[in-house]
Structures are given as C-alpha cells and as structure tokens.
N, C-alpha and C. Protein backbone atom coordinates (compact mmCIF):
# COMPACT_ATOMS: atom_id res chain seq x y z
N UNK A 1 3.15 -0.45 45.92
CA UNK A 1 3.04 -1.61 45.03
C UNK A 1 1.99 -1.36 43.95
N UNK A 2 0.91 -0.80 44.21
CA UNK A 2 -0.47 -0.62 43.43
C UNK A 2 0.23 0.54 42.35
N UNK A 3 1.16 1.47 42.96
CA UNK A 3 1.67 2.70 41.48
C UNK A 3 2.44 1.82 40.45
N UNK A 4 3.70 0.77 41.32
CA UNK A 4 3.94 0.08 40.36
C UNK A 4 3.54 -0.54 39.39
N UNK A 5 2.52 -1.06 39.43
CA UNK A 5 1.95 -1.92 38.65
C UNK A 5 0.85 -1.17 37.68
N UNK A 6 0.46 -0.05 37.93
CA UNK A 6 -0.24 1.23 37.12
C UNK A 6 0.70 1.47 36.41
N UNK A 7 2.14 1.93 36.67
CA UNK A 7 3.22 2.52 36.12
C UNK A 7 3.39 1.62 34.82
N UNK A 8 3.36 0.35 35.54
CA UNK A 8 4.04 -0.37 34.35
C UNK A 8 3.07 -1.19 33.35
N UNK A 9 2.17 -0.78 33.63
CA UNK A 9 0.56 -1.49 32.67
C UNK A 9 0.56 0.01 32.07
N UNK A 10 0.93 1.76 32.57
CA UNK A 10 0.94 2.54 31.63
C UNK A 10 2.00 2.51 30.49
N UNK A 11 3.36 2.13 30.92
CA UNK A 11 4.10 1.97 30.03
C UNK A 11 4.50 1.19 29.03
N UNK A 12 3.76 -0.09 29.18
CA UNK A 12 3.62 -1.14 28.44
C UNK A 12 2.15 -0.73 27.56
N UNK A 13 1.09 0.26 27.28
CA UNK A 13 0.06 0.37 27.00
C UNK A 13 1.23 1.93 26.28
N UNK A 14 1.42 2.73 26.40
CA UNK A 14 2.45 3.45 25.49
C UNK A 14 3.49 2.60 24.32
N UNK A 15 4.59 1.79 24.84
CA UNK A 15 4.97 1.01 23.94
C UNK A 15 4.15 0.40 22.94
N UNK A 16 3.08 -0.20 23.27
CA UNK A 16 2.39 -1.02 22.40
C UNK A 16 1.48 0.13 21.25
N UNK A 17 1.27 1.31 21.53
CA UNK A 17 1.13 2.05 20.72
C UNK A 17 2.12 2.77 19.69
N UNK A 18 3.04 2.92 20.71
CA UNK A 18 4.69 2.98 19.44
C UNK A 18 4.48 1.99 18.43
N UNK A 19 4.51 0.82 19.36
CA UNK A 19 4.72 -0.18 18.30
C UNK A 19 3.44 -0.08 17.11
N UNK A 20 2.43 0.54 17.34
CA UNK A 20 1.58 0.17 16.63
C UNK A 20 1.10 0.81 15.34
N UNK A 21 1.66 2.22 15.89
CA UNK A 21 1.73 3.50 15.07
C UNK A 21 3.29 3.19 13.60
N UNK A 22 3.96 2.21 14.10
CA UNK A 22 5.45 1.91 13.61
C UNK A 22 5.09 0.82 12.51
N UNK A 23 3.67 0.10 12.33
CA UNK A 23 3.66 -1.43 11.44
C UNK A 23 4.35 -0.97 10.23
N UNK A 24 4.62 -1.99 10.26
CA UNK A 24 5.12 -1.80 8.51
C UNK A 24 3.73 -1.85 7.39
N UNK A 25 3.96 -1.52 6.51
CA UNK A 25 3.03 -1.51 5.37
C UNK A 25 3.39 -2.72 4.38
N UNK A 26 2.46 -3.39 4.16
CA UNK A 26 2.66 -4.77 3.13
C UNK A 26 4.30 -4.86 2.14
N UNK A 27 4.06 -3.99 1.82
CA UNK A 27 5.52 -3.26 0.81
C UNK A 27 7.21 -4.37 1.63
N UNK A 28 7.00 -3.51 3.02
CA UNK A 28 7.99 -3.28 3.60
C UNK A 28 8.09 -4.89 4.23
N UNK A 29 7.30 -5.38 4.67
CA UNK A 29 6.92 -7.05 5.08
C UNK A 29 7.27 -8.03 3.96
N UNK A 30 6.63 -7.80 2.65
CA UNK A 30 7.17 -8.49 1.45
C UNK A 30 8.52 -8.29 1.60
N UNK A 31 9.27 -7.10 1.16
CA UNK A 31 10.83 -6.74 0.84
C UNK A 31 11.52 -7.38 2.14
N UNK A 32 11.07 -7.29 3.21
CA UNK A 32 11.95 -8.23 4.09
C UNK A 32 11.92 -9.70 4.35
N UNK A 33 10.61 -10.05 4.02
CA UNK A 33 10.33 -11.89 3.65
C UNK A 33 11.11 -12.10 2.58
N UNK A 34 11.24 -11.31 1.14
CA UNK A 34 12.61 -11.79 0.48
C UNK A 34 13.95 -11.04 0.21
N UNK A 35 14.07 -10.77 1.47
CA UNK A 35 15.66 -9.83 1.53
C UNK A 35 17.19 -10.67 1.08
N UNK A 36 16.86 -11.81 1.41
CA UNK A 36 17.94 -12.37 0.59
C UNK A 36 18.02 -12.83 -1.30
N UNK A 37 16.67 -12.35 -1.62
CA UNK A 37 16.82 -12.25 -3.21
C UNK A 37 17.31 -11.26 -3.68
N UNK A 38 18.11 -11.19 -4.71
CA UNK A 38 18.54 -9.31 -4.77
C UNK A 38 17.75 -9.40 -6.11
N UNK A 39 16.90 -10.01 -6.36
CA UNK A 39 16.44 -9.05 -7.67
C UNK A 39 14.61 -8.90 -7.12
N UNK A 40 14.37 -8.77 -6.06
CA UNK A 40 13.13 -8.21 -5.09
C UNK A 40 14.01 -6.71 -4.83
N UNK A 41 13.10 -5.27 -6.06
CA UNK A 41 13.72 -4.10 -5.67
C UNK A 41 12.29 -2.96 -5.08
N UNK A 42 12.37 -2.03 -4.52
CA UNK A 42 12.05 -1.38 -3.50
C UNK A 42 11.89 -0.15 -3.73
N UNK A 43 10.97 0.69 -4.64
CA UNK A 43 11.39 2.32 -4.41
C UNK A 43 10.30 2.79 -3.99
N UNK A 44 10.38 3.79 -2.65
CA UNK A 44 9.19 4.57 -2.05
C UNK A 44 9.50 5.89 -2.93
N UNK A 45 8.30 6.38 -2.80
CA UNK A 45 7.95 7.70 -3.70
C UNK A 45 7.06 8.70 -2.21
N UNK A 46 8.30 9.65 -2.10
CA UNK A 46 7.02 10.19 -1.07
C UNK A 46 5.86 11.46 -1.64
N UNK A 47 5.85 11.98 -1.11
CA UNK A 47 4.30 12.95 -1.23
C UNK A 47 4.97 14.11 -1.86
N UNK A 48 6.08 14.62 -1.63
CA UNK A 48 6.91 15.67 -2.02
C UNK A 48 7.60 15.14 -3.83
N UNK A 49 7.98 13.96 -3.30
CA UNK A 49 8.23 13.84 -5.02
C UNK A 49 6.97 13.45 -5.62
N UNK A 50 5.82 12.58 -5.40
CA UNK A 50 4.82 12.72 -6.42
C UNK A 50 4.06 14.40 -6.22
N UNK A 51 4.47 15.16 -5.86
CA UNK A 51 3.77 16.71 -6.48
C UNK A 51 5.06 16.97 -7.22
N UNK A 52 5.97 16.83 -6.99
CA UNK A 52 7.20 17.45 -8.45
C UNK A 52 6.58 16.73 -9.76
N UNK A 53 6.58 15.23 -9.31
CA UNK A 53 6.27 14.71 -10.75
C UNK A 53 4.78 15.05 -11.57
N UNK A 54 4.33 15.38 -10.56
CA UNK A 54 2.86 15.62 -11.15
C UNK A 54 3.18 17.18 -11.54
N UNK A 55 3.60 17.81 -11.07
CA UNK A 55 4.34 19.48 -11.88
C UNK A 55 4.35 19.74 -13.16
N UNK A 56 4.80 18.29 -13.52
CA UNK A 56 5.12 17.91 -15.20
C UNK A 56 4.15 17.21 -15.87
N UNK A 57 3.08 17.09 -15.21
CA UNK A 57 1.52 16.76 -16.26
C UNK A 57 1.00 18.04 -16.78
N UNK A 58 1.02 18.19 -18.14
CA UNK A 58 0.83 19.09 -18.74
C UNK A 58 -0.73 18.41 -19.41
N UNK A 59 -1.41 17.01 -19.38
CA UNK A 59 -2.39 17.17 -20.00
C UNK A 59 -3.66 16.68 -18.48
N UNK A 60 -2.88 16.68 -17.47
CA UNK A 60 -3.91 15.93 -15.93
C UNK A 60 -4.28 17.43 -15.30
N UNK A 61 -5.28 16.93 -14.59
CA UNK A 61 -5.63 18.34 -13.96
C UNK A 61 -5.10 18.72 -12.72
N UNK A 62 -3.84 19.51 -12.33
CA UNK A 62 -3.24 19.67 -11.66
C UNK A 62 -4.04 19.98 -10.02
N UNK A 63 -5.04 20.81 -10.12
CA UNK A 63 -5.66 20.60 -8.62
C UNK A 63 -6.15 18.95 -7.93
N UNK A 64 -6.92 18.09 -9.06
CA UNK A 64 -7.21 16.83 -8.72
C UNK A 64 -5.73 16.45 -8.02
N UNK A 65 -4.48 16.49 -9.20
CA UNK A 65 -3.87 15.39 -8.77
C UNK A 65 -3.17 15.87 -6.89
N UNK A 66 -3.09 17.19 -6.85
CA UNK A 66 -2.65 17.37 -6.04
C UNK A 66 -3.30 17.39 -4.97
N UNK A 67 -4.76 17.40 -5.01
CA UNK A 67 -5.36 16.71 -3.69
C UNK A 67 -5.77 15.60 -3.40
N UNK A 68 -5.35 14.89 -4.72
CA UNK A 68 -5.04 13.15 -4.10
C UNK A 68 -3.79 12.94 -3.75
N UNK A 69 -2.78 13.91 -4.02
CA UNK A 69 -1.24 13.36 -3.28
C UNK A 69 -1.73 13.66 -1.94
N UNK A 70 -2.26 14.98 -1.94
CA UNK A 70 -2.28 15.26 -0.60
C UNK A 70 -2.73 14.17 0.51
N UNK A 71 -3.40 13.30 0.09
CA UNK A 71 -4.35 12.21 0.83
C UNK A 71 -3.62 10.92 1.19
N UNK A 72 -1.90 10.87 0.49
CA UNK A 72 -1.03 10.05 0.36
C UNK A 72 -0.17 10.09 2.12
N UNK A 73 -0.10 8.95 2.38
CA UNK A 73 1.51 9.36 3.32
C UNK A 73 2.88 8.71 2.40
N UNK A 74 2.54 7.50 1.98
CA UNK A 74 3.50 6.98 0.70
C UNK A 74 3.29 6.19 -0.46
N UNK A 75 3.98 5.85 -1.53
CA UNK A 75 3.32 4.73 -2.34
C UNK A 75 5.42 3.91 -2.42
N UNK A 76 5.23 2.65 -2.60
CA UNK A 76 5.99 2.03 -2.32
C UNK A 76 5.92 1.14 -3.72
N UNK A 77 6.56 1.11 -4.57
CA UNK A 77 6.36 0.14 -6.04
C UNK A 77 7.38 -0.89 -5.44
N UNK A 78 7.43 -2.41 -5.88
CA UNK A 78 8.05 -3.32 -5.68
C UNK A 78 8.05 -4.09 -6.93
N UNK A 79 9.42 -4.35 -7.14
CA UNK A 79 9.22 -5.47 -8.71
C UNK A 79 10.26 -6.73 -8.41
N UNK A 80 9.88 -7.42 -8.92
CA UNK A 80 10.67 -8.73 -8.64
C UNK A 80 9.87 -9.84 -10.08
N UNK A 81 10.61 -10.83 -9.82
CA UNK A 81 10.03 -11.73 -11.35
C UNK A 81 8.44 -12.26 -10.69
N UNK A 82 7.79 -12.90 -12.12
CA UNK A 82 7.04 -12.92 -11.58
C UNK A 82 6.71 -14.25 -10.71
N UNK A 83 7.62 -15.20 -10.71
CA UNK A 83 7.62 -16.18 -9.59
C UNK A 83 6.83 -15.79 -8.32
N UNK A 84 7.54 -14.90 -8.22
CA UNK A 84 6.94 -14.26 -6.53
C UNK A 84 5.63 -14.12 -5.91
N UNK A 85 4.78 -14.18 -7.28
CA UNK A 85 3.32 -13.57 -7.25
C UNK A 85 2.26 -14.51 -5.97
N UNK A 86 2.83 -15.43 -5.90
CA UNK A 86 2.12 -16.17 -5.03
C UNK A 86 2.55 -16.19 -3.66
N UNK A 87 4.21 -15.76 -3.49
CA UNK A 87 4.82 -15.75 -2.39
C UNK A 87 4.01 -14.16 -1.56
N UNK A 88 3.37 -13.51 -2.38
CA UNK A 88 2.77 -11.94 -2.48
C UNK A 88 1.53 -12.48 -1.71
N UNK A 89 0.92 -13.55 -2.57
CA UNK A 89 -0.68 -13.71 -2.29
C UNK A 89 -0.87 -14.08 -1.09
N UNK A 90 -0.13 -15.13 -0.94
CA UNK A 90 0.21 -16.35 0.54
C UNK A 90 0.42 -15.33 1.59
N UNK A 91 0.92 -14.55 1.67
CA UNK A 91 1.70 -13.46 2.73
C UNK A 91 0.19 -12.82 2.98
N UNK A 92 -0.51 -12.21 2.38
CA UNK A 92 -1.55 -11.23 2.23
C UNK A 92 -2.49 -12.22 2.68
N UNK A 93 -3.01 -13.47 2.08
CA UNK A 93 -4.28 -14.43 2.59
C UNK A 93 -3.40 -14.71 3.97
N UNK A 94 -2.38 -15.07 4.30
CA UNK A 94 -1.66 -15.07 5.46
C UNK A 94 -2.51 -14.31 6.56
N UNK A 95 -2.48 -13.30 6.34
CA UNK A 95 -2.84 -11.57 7.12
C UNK A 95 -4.40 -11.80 6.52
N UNK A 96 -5.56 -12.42 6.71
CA UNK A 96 -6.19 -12.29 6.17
C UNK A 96 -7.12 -11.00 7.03
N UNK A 97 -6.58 -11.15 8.47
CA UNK A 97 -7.74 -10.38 9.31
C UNK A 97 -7.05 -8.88 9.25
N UNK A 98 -5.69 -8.63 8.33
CA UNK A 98 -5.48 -7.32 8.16
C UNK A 98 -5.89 -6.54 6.81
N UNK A 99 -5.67 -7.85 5.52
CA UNK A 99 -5.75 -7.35 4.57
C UNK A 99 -6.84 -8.24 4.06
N UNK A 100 -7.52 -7.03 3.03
CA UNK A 100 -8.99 -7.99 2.43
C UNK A 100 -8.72 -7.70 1.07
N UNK A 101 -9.49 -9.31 0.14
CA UNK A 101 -9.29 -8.44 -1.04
C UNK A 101 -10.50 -8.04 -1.76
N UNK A 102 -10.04 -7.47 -2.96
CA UNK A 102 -11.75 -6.13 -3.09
C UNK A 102 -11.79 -6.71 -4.16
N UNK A 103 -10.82 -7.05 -5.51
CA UNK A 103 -10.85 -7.13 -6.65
C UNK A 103 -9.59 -7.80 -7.44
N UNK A 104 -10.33 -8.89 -8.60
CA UNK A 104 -9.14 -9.82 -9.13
C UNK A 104 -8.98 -9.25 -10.77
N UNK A 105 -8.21 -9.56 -11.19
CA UNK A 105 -8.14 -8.83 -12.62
C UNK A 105 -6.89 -10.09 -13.35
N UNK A 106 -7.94 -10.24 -15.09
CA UNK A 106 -6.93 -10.58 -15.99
C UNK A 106 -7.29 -10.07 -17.20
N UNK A 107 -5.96 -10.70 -18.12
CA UNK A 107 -6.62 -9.81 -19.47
C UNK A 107 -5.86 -10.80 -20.06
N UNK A 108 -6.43 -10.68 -21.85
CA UNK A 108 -5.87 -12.24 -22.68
C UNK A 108 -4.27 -11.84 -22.82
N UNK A 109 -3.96 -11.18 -22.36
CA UNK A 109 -2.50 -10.85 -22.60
C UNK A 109 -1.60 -11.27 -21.42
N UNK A 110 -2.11 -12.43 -20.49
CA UNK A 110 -1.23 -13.03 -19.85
C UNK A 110 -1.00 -12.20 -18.67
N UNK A 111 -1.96 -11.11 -18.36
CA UNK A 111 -1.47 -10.10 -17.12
C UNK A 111 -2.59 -10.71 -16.17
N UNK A 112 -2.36 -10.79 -14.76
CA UNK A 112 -3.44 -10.88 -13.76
C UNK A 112 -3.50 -9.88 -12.35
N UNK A 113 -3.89 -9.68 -11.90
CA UNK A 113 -3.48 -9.43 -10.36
C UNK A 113 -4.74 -9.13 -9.01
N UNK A 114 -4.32 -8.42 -8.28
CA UNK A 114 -5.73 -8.52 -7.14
C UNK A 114 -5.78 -6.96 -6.91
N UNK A 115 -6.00 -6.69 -6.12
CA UNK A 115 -6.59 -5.64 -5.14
C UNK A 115 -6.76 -5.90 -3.68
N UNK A 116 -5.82 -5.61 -2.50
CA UNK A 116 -5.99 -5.51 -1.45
C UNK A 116 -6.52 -4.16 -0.49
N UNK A 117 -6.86 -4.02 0.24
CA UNK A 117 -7.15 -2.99 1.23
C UNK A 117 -7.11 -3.59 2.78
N UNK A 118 -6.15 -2.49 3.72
CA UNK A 118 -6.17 -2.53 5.06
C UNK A 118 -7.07 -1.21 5.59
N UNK A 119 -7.63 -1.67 6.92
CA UNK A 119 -8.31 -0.65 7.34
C UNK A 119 -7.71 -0.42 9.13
N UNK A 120 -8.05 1.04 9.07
CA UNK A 120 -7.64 1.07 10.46
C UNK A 120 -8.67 0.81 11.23
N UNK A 121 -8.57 1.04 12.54
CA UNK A 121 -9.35 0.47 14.01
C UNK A 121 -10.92 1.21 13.81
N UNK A 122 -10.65 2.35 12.64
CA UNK A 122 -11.53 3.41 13.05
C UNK A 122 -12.88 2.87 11.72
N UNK A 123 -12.33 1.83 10.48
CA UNK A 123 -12.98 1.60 9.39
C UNK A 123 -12.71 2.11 8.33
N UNK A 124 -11.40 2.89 8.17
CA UNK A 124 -10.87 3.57 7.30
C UNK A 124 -9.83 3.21 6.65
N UNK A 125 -10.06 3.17 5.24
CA UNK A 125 -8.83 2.52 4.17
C UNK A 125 -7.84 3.66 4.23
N UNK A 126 -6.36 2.62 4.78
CA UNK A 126 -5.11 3.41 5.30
C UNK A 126 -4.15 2.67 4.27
N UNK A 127 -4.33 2.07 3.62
CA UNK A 127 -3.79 1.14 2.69
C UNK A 127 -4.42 0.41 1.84
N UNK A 128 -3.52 0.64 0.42
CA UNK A 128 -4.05 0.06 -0.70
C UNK A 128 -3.38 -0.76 -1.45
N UNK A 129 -3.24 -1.70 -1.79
CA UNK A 129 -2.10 -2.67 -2.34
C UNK A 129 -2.65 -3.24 -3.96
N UNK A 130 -1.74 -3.54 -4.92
CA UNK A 130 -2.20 -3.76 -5.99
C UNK A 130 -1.30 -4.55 -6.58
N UNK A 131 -1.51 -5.99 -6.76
CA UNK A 131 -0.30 -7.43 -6.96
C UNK A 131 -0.99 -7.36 -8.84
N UNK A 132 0.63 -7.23 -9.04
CA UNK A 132 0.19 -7.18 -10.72
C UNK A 132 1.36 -8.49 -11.88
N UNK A 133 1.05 -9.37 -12.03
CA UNK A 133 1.78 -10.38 -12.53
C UNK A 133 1.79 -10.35 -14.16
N UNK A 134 3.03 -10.43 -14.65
CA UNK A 134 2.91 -10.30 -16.38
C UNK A 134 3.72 -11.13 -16.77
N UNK A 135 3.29 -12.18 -17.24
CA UNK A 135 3.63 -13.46 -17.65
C UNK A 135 4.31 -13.40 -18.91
N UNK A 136 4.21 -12.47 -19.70
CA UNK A 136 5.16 -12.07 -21.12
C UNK A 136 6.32 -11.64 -20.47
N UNK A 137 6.16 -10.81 -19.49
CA UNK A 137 7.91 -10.03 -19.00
C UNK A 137 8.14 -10.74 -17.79
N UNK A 138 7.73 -11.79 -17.27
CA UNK A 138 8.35 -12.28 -16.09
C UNK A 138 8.25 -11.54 -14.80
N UNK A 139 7.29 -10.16 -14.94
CA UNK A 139 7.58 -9.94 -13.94
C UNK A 139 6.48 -9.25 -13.20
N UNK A 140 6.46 -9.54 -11.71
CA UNK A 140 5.63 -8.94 -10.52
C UNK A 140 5.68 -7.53 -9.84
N UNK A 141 4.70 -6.77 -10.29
CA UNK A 141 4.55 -5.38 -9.36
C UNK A 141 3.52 -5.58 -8.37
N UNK A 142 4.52 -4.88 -7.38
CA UNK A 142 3.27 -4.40 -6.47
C UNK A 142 3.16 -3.04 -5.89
N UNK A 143 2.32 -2.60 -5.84
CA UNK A 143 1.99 -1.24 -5.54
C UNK A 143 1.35 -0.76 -4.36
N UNK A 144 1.64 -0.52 -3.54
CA UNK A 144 1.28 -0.05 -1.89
C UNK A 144 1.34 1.51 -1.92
N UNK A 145 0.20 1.93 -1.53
CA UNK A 145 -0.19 3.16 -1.09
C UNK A 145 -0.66 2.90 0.43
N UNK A 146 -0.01 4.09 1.09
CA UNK A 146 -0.64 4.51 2.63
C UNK A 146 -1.14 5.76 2.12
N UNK A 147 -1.76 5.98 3.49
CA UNK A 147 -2.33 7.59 3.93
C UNK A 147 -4.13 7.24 3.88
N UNK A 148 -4.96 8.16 3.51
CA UNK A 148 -6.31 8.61 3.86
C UNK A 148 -7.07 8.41 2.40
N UNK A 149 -7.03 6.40 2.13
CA UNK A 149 -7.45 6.21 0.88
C UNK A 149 -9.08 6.34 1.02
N UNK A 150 -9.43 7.00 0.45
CA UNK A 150 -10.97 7.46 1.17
C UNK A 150 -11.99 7.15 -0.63
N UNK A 151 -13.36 6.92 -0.57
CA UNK A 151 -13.92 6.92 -1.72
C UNK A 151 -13.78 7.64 -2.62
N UNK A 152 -13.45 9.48 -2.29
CA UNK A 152 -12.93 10.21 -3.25
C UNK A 152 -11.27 9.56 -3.37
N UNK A 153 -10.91 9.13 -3.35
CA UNK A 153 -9.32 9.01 -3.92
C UNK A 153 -9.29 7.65 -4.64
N UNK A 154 -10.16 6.97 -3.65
CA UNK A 154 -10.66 5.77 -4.99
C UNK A 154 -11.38 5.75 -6.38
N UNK A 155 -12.28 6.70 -6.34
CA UNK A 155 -12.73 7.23 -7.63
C UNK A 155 -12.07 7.83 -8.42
N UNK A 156 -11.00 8.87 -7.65
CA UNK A 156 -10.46 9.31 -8.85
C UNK A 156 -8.96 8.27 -9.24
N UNK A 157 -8.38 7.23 -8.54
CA UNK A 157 -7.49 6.06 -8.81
C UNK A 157 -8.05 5.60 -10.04
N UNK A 158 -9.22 5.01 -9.61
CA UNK A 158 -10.10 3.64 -10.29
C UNK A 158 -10.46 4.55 -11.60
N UNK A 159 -11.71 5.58 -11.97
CA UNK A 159 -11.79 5.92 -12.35
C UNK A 159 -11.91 6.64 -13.19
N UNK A 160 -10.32 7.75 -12.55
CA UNK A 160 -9.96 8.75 -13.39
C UNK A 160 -10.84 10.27 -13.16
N UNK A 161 -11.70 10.30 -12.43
CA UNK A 161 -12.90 11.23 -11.98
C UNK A 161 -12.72 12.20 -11.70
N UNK A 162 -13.31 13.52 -11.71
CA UNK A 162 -12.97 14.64 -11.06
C UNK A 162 -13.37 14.20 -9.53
N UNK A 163 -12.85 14.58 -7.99
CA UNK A 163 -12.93 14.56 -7.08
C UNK A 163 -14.70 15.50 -6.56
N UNK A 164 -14.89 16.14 -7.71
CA UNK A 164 -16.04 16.96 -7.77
C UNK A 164 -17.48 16.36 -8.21
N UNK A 165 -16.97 15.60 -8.48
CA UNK A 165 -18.26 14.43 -9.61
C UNK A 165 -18.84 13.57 -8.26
C-alpha cells in the first residue's frame, strides 16, 4: 500500500512537471482567448529563421545579432485591431503573479503600449512581451519573446548596444 501511494505522488509530481515545462507563452493564451476572431493573426519566428534573416543585415553587426538569437527559444508577433489592446492588458493584469510590468510608452502620434516580463522559479527573465496599440492604423501588436532574456539581451533590445559594452 505505502509503494502505491509513493508510485502515484511520483507520477503525479512527473506529470505536473510535463505540464509545466508545456505553459504556453502569453502569445499562445491571447491567440486562443480570441480564436474565434479571424482577424487575431499569429506568426512564430523561430531561432533558425531569425539567423537567415539576420544573414541579410548588411549594416547590423552580425556576431551581436547572432548571439542574441542565440539567447532566443521563440518570438511570436500577434496583430489584431486595435480594439483588443485592453482585452491584452486585462489577460496580463489577470496573471498578475506571472507577468509584471516594467514599462509604459506613448508618443503624440497616437501610439501607446507596455512592457511585460515573466520570470522563472529560478528569477530569470524567460519571457518578454511588448503590447503596442496605434490608433492611426487601428491596430494592436504584440510581441512575445521566450528563451534566456538576460540584461545583456536587454541592452542590446532596448538599447541597441554592443553585448561588449
């Protein structure tokens, strides 16, 4: 009786790490909260196509960019009108104990948006989210990065920086 119940507090303590290793990333939670809109669209970019595309920067510095892809697991762009922008915010203050926000942004040209970050168990930014609303074109981006967003990859995001600086 006592293995049973080891057995099955081990296997339920495995699952729950499947499951945990499996979350979705903000991206993927938005696109399915409005899966019945079809004009909420969806393109992941993985690590293999942002080094092709970065191949073709002829004026960026090709080692930087490629050891900030390297630091990527995905980036996920999402556009939809910009109605949505709040259905974005609500979801995210929703999750407040997953996602925090770092930074708000507008400009006289009718654009606004935030800055989110998730961290893992360990204190480490594993996600980066960026809600961007443009009130001239109607429409809402959002931008989700996973992988190993670390202060060097933020500096050179934010910045523009050599990773060396």
């Amino acid at each position: 009786m006592k293995q049973r119940v080891i057995c099955l507090l081990t296997l339920t303590l495995v699952v729950l790490a499947a499951a945990a290793q499996k979350s979705q990333d903000f991206a993927q939670k938005f696109v399915t909260l409005c899966k019945s809109d079809t004009t909420v669209r969806c393109i992941t970019v993985s690590p293999k196509m942002m080094e092709q595309l970065a191949a073709h920067q002829t004026d960026a510095h090709p080692d930087e960019i490629t050891e900030a892809i390297g630091k990527l697991k995905s980036a996920r762009i999402v556009t939809a009108s910009a109605c949505h922008y709040e259905k974005a915010e609500k979801l995210l203050k929703k999750n407040a104990r997953r996602f925090k926000q770092q930074d708000n942004f507008q400009t006289s040209e009718g654009v606004r948006g935030a800055f989110y970050t998730r961290q893992d168990s360990q204190g480490q930014t594993v996600e980066l989210i960026m809600l961007r609303q443009d009130d001239t074109r109607d429409r809402l981006t959002i931008v989700c990065l996973t992988g190993d967003i670390d202060q060097e990859f933020l500096c050179f995001l934010y910045k523009n920086k050599s990773f060396k600086d």
